[in-house]
PDB file of N, CA and C in Angstrom:
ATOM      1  N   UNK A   1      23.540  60.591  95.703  1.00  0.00           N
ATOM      2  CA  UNK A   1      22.383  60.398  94.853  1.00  0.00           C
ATOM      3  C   UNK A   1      21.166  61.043  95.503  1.00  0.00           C
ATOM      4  N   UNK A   2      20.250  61.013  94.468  1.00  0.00           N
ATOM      5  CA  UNK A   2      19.444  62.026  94.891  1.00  0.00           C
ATOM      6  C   UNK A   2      17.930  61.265  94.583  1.00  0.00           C
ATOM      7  N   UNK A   3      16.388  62.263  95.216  1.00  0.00           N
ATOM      8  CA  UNK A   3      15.471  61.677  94.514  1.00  0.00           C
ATOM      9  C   UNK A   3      15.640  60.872  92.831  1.00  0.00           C
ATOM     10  N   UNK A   4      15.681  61.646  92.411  1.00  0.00           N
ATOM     11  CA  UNK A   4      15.703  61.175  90.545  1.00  0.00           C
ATOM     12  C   UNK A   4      16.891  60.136  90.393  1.00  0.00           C
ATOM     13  N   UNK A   5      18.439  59.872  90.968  1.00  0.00           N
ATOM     14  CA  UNK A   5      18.940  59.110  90.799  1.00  0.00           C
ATOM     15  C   UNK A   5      20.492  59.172  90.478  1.00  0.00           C
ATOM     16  N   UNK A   6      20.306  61.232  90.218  1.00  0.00           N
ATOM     17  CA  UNK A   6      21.332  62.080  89.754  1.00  0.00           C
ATOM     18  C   UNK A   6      22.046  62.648  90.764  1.00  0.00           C
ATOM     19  N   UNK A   7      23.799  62.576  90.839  1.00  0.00           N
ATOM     20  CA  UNK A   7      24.056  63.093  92.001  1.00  0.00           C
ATOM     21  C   UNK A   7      24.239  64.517  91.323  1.00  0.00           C
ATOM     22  N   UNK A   8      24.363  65.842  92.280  1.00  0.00           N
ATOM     23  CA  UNK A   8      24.118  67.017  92.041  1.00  0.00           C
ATOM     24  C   UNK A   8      25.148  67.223  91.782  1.00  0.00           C
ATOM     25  N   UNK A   9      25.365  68.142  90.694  1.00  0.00           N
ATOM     26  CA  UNK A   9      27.006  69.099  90.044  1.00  0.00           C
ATOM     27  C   UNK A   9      27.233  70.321  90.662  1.00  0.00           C
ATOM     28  N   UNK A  10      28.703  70.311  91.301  1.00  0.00           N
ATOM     29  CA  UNK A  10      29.206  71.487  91.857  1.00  0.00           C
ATOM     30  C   UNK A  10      29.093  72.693  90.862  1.00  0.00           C
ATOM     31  N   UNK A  11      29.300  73.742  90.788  1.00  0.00           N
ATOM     32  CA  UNK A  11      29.174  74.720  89.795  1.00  0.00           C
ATOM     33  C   UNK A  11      31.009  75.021  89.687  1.00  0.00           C
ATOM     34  N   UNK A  12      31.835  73.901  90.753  1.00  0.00           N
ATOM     35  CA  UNK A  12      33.053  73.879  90.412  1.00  0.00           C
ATOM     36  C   UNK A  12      33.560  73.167  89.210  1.00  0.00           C
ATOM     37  N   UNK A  13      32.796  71.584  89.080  1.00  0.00           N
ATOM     38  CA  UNK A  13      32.836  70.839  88.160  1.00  0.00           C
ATOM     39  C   UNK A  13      32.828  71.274  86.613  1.00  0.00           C
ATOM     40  N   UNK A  14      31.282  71.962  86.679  1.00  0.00           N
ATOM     41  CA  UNK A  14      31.003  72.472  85.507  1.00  0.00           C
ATOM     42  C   UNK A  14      32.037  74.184  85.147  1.00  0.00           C
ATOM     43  N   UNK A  15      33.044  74.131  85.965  1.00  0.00           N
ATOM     44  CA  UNK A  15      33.897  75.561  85.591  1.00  0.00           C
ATOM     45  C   UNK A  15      35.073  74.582  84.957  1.00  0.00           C
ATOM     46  N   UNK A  16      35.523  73.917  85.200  1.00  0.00           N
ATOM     47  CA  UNK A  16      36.550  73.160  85.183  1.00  0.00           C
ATOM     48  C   UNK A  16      36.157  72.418  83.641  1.00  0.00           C
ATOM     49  N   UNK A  17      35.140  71.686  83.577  1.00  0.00           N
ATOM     50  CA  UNK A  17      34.502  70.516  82.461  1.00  0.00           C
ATOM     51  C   UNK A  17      34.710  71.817  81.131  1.00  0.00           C
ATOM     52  N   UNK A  18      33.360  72.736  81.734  1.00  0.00           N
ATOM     53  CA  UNK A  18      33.066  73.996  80.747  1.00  0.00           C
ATOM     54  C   UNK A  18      34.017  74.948  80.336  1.00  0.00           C
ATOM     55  N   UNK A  19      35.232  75.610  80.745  1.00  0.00           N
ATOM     56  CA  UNK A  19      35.702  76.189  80.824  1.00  0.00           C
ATOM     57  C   UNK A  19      36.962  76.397  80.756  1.00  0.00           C
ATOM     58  N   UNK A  20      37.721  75.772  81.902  1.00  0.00           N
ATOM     59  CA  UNK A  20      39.168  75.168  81.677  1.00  0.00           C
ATOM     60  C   UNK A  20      39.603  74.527  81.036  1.00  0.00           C
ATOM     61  N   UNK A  21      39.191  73.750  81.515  1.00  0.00           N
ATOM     62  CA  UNK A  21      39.595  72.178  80.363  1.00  0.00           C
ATOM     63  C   UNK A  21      39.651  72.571  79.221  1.00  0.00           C
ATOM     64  N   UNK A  22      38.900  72.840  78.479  1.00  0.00           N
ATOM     65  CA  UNK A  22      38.588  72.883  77.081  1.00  0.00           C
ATOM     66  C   UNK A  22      39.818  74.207  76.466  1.00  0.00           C
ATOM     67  N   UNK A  23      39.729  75.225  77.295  1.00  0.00           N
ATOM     68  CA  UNK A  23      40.743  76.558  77.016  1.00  0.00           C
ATOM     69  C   UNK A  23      41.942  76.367  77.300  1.00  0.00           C
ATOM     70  N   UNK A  24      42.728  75.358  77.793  1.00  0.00           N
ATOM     71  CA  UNK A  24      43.925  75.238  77.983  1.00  0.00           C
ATOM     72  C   UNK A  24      44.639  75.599  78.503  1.00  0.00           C
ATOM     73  N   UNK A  25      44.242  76.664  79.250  1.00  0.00           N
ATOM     74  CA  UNK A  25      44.943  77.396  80.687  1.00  0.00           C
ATOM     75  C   UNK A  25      44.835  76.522  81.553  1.00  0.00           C
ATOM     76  N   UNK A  26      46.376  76.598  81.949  1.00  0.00           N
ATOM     77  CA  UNK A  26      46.296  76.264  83.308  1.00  0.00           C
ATOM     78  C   UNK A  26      46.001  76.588  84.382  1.00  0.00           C
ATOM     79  N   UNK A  27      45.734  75.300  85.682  1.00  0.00           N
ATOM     80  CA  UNK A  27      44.619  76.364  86.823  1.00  0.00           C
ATOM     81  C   UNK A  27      45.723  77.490  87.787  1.00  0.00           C
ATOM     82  N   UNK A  28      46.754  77.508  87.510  1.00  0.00           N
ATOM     83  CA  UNK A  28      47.595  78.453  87.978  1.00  0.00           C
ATOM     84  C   UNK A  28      47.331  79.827  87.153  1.00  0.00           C
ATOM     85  N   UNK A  29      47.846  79.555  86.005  1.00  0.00           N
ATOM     86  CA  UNK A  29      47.162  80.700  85.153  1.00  0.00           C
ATOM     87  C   UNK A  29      45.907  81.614  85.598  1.00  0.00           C
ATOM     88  N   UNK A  30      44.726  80.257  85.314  1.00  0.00           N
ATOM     89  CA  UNK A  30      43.522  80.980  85.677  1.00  0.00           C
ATOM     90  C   UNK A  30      43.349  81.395  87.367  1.00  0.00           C
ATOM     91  N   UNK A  31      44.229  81.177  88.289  1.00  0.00           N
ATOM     92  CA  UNK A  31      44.196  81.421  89.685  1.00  0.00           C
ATOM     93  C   UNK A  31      44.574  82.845  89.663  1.00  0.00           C
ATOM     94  N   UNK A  32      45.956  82.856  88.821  1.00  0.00           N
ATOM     95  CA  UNK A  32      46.133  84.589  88.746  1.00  0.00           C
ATOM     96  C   UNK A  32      45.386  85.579  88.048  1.00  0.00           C
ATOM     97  N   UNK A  33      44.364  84.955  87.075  1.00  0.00           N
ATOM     98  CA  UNK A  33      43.454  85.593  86.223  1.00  0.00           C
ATOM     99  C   UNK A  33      42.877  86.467  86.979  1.00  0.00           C
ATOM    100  N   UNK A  34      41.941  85.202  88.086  1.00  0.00           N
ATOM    101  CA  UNK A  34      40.975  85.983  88.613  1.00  0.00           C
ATOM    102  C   UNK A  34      41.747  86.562  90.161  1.00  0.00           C
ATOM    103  N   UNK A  35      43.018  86.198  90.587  1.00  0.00           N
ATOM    104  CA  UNK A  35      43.713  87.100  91.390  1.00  0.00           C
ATOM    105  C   UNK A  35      43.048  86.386  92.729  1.00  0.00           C
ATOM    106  N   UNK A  36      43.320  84.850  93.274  1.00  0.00           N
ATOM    107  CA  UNK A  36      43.149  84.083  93.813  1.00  0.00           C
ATOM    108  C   UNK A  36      44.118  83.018  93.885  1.00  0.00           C
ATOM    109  N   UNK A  37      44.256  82.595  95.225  1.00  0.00           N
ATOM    110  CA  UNK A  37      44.873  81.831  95.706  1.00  0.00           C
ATOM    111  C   UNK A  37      44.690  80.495  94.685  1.00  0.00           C
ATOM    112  N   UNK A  38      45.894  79.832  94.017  1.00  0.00           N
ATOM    113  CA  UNK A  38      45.525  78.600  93.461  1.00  0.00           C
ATOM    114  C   UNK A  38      44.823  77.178  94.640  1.00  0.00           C
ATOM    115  N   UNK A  39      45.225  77.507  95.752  1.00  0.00           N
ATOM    116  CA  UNK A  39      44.891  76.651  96.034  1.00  0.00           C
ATOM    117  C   UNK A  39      43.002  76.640  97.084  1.00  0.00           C
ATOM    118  N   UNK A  40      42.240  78.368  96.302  1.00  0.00           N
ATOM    119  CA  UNK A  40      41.166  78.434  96.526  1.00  0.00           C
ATOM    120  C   UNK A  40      40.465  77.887  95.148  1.00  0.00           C
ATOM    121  N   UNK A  41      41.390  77.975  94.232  1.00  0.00           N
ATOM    122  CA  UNK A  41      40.414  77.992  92.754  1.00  0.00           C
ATOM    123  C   UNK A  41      40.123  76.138  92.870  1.00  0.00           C
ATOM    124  N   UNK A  42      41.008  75.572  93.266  1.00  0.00           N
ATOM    125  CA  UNK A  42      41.078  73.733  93.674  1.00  0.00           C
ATOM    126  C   UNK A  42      40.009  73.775  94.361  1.00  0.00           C
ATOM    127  N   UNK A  43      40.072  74.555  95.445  1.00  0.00           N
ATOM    128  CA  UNK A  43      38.820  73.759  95.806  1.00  0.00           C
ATOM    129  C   UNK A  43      37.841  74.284  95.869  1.00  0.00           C
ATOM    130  N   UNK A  44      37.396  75.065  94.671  1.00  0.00           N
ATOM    131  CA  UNK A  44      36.447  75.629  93.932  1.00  0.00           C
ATOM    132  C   UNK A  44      35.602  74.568  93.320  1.00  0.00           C
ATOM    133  N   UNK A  45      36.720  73.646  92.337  1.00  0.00           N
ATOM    134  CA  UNK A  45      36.714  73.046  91.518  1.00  0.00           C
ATOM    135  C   UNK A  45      36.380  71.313  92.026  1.00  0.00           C
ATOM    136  N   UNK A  46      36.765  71.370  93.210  1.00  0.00           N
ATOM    137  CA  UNK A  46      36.922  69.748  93.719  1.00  0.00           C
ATOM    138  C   UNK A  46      35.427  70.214  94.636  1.00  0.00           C
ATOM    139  N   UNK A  47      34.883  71.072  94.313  1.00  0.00           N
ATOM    140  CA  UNK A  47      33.320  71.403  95.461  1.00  0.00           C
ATOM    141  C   UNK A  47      33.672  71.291  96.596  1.00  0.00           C
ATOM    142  N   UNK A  48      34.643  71.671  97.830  1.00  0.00           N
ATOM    143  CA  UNK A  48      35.143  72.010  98.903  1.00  0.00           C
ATOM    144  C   UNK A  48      34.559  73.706  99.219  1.00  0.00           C
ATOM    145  N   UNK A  49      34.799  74.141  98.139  1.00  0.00           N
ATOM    146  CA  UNK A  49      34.292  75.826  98.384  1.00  0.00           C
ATOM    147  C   UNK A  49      33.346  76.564  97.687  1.00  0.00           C
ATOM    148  N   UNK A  50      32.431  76.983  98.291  1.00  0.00           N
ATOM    149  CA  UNK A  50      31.103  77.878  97.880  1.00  0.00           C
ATOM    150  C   UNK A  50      31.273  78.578  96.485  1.00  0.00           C
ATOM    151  N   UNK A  51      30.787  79.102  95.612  1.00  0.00           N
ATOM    152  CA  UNK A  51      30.818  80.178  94.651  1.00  0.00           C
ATOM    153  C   UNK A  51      30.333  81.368  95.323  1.00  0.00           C
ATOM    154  N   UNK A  52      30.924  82.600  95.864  1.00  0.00           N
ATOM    155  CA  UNK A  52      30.264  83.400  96.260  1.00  0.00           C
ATOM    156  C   UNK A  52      30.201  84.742  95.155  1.00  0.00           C
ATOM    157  N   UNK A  53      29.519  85.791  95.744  1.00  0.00           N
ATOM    158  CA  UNK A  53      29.046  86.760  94.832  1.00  0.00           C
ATOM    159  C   UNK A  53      30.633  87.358  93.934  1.00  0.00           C
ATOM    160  N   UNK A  54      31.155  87.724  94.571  1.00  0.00           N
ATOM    161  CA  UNK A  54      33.076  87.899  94.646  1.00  0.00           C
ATOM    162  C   UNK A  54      33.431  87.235  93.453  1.00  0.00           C
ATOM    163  N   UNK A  55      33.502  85.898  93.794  1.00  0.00           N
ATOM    164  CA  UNK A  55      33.874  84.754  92.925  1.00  0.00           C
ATOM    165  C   UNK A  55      33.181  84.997  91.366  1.00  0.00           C
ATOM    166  N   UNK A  56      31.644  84.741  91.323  1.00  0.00           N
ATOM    167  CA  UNK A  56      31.245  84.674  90.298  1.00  0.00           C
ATOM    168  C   UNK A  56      31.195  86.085  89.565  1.00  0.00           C
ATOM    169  N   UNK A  57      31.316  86.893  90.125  1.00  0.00           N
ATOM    170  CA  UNK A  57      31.838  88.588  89.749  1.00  0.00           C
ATOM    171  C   UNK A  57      33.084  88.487  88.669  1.00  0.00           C
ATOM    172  N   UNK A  58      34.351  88.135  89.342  1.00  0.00           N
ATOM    173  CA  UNK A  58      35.827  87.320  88.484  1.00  0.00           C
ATOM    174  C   UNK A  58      35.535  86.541  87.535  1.00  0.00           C
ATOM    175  N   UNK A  59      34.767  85.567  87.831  1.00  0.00           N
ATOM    176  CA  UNK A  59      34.217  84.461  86.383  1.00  0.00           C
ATOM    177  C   UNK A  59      34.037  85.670  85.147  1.00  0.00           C
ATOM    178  N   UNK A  60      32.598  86.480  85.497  1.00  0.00           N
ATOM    179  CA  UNK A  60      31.824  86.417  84.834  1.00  0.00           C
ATOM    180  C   UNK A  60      33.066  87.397  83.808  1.00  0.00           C
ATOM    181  N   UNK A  61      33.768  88.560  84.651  1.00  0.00           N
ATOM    182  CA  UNK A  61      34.954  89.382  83.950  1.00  0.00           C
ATOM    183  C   UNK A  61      36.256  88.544  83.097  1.00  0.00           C
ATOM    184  N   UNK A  62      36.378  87.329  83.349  1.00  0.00           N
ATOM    185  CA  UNK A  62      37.568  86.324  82.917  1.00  0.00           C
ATOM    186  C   UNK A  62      36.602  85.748  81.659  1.00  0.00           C
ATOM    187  N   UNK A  63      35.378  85.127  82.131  1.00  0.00           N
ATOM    188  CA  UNK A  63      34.871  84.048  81.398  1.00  0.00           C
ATOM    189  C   UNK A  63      34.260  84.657  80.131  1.00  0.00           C
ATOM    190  N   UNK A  64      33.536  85.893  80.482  1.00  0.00           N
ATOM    191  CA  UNK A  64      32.422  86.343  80.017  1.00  0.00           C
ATOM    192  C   UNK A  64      31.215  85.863  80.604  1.00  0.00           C
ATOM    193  N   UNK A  65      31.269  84.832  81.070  1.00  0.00           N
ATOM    194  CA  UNK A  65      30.059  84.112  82.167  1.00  0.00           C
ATOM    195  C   UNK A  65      29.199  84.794  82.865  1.00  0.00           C
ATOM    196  N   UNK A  66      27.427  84.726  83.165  1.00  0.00           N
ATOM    197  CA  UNK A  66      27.218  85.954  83.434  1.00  0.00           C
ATOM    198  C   UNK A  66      27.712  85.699  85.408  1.00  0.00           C
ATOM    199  N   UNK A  67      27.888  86.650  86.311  1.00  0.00           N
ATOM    200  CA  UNK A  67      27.841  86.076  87.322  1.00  0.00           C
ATOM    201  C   UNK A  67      26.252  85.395  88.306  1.00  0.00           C
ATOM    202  N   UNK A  68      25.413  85.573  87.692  1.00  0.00           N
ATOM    203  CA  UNK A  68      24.255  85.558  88.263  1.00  0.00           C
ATOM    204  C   UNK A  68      23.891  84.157  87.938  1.00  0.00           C
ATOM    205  N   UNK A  69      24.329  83.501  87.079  1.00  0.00           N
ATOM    206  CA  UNK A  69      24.308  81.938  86.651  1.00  0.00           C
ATOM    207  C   UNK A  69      25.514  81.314  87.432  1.00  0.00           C
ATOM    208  N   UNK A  70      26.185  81.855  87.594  1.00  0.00           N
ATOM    209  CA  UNK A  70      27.361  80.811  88.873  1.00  0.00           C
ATOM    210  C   UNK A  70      26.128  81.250  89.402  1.00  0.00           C
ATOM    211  N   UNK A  71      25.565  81.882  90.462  1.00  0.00           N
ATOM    212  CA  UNK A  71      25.627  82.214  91.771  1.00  0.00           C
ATOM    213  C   UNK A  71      24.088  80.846  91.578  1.00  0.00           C
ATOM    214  N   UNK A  72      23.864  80.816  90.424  1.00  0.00           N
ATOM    215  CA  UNK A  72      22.193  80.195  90.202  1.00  0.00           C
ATOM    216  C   UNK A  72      22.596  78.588  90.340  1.00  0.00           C
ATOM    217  N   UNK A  73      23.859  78.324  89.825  1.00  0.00           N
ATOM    218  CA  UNK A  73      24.145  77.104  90.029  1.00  0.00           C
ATOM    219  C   UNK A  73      24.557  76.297  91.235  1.00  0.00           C
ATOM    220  N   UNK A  74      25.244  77.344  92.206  1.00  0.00           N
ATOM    221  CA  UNK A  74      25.627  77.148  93.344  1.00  0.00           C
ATOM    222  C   UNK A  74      24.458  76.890  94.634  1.00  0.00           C
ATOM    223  N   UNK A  75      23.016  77.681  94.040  1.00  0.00           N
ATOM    224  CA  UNK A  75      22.058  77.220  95.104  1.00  0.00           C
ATOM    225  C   UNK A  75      21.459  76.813  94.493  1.00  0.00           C
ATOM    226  N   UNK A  76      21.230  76.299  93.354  1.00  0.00           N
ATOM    227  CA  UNK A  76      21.199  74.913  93.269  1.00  0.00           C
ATOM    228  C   UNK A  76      21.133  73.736  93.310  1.00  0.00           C
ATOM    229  N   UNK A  77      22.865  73.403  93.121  1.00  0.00           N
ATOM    230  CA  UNK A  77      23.528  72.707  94.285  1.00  0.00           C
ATOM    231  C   UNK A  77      23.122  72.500  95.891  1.00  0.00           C
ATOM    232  N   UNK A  78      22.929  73.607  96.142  1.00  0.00           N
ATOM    233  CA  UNK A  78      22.727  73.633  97.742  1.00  0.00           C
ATOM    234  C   UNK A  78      21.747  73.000  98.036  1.00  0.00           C
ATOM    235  N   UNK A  79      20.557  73.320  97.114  1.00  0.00           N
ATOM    236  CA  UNK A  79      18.804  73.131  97.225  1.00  0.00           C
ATOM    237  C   UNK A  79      19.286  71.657  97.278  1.00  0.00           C
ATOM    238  N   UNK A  80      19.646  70.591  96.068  1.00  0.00           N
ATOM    239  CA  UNK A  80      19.313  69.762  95.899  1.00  0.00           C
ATOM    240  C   UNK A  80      20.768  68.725  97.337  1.00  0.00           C
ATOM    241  N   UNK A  81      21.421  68.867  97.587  1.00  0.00           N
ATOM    242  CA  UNK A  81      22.142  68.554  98.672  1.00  0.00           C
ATOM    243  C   UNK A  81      21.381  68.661  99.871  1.00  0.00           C
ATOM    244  N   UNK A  82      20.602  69.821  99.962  1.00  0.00           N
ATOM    245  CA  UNK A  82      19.989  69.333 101.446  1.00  0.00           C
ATOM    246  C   UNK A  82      18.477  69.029 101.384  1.00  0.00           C
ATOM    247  N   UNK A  83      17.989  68.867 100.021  1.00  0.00           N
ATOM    248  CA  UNK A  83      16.974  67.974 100.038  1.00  0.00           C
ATOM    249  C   UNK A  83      17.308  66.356 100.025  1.00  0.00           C
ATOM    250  N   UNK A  84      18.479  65.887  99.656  1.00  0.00           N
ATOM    251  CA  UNK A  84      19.380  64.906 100.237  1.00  0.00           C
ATOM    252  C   UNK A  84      18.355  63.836  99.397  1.00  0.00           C
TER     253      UNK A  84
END
């Protein structure tokens, strides 16, 4: 939890909530989509691992997503985690 009361969303969460889930691929599927280890896209998704430029590059080509909004969500995240 945070100042306001809200704990902060991984930009893994919201790939998974936004994205997966809803499209019906599975995360194996989408692991080979973007040509990644399934067991990096997990912990993409479980917020264990960063979104880096790479990463949100693959989104944005799979998703249509732009990549510059992962990368916006991910520091973010960061900002509001180590304002703690």
């Amino acid at each position: 939890m945070l100042k306001n009361g809200m704990r902060p969303v991984h930009p893994g969460e919201i790939l998974f909530e936004d994205y997966i889930k809803p499209s019906g691929v599975s995360l194996s599927a989408v692991a080979l989509a973007l040509d990644m280890p399934h067991s990096e896209l997990v912990a993409l998704i479980e917020g264990r691992a960063k979104f880096t430029a790479d990463i949100a590059l693959r989104l944005e080509r799979y998703w249509g997503s732009e990549a510059n909004g992962w990368l916006a969500l991910q520091v973010t995240y960061d900002l509001r985690i180590a304002e703690g």
